[in-house]
Protein backbone atom coordinates (compact mmCIF):
# COMPACT_ATOMS: atom_id res chain seq x y z
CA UNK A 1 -35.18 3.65 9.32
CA UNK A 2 -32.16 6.15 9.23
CA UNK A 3 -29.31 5.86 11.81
CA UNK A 4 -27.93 8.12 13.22
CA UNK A 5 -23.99 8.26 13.09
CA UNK A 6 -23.56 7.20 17.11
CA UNK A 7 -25.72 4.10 16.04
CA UNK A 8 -23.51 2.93 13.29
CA UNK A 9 -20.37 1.79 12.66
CA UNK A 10 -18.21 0.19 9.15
CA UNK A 11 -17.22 -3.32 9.65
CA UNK A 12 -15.16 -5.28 7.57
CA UNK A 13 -14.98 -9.04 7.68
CA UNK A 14 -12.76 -11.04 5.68
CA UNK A 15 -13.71 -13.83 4.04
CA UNK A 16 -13.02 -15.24 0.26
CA UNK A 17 -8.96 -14.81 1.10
CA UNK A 18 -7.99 -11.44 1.02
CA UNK A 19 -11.03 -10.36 -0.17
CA UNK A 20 -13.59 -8.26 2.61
CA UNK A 21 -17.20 -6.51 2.13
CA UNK A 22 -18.38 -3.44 4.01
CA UNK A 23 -21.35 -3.62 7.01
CA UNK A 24 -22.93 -1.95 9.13
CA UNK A 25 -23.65 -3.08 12.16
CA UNK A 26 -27.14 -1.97 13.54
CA UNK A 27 -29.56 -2.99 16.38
CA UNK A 28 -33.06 -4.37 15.48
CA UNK A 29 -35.40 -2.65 17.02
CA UNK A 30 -37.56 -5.58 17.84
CA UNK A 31 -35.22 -7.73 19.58
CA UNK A 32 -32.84 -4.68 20.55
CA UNK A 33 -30.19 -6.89 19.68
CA UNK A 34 -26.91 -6.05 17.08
CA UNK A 35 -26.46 -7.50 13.66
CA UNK A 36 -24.20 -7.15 10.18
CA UNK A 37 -26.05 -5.74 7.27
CA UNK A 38 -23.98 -5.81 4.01
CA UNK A 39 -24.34 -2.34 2.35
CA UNK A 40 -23.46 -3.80 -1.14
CA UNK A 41 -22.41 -7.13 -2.83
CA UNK A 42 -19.22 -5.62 -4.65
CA UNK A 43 -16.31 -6.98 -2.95
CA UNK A 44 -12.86 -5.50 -3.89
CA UNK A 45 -9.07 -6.39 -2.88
CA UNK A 46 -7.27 -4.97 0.97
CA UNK A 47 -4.17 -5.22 -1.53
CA UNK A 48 -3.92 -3.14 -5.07
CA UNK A 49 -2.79 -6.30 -7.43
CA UNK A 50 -3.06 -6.14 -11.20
CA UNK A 51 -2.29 -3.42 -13.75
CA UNK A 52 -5.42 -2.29 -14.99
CA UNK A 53 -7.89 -2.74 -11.57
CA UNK A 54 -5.59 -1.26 -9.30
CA UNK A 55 -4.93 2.12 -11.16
CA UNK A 56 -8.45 3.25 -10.92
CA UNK A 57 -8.74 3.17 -6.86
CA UNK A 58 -4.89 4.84 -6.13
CA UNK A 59 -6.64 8.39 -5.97
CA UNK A 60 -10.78 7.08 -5.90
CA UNK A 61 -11.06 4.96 -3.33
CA UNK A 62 -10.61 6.65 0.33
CA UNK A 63 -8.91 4.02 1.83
CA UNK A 64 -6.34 3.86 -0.47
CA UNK A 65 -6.27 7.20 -1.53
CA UNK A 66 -5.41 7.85 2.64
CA UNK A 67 -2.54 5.32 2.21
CA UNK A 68 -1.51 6.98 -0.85
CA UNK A 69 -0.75 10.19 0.88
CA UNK A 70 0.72 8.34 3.93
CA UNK A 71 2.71 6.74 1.20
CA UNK A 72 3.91 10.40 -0.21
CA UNK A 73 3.72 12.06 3.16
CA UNK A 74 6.82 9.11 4.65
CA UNK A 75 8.80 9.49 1.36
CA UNK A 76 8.95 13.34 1.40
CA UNK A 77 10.09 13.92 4.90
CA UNK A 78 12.38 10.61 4.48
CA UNK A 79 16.46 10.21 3.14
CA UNK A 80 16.91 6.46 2.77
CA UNK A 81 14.09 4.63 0.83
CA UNK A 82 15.78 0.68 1.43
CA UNK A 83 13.57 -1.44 -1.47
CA UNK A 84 13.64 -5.01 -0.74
CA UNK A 85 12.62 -7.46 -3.89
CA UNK A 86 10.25 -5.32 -5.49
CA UNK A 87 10.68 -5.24 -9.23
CA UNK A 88 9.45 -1.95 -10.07
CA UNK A 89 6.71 -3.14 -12.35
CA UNK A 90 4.18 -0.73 -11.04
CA UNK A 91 4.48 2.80 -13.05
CA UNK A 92 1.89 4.30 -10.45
CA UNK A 93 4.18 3.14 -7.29
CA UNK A 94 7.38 3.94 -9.59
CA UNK A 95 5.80 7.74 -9.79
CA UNK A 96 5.10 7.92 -6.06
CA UNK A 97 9.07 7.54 -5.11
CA UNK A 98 10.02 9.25 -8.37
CA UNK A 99 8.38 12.17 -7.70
CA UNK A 100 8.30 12.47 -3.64
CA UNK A 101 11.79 11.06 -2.87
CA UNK A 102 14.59 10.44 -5.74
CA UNK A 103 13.96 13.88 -7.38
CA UNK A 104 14.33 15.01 -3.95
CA UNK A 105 17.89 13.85 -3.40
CA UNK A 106 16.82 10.94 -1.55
CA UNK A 107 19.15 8.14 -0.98
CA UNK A 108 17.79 4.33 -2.56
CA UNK A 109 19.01 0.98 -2.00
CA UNK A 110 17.63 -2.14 -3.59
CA UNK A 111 17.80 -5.24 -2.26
CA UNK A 112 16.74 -7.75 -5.27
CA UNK A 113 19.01 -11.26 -6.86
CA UNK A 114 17.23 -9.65 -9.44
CA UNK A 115 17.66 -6.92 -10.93
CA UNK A 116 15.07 -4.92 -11.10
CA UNK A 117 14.07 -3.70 -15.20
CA UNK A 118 13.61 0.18 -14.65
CA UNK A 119 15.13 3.25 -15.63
CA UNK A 120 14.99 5.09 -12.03
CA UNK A 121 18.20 3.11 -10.70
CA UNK A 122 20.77 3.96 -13.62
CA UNK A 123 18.95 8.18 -13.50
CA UNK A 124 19.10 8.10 -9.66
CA UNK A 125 22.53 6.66 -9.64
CA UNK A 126 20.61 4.14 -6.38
CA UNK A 127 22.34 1.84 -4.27
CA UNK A 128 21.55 -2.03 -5.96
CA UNK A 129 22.59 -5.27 -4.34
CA UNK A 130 22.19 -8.02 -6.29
CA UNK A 131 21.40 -10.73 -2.75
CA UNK A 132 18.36 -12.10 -1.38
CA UNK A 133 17.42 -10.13 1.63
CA UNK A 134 18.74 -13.24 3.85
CA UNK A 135 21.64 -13.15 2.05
CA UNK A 136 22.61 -9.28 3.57
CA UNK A 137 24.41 -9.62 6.72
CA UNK A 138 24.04 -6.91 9.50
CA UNK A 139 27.68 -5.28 9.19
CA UNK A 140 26.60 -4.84 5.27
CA UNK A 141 23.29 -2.73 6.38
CA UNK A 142 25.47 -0.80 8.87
CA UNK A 143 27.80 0.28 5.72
CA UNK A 144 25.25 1.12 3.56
CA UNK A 145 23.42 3.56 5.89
């Protein structure tokens, strides 16, 4: 039986810890009443993690090829990017504020005790404070902006 788009709708449940599969929910025309059908067994990440796995669904996959350009989209129209213990380990996330905000004059601060290993401080001449995020009082943000 094919559905018609008013009769269906993509669910996702979570289940497995961060991990979700995609239904459909759909009424059986017997009893008339709703119920989940899984459309496939692959279940994939809500959260890109890993090197290798996540590179393949930044422009693939539609949901996160959506966030991707919501991602771009906020860092082109933005002048202070304010990074907060992220380590810049990610060359795909490195290219996104490369390209759409520090080569666009943008403005960065990082927020890391750590400093982060990556070659887009020192070339963007950014903002780094070596403090935990806790450790960065309120009068310190207000100077920085």
């Amino acid at each position: 039986m094919r559905l018609s788009n008013q009769e269906q709708s993509v669910v996702r449940i979570k289940r497995d810890y961060a991990i979700s599969q995609v239904f459909i929910e759909i009424m059986d025309p017997i009893t008339q009443d709703y119920k989940f059908d899984n459309l496939w067994d692959e279940t994939v990440p809500d959260f890109l993690s890993g090197t290798t796995n996540k590179m393949k669904f930044y422009n693939s996959d539609p949901h996160y090829k959506n966030l991707f350009k919501y991602f771009e989209t906020n860092l082109l129209v933005s002048k202070l990017l304010i990074v907060i213990g992220y380590g810049f380990q990610d060359s795909g996330i490195n290219d996104y504020i490369e390209t759409h905000f520090l080569s666009k004059e943008g403005k960065m601060i990082v927020i890391d005790p750590n400093k982060p290993d990556t070659g887009l401080l020192e070339k963007y001449n950014a903002v780094y404070i070596p403090k935990s995020v806790t450790d960065v009082g309120y009068e310190e943000y207000l100077s920085l902006i």
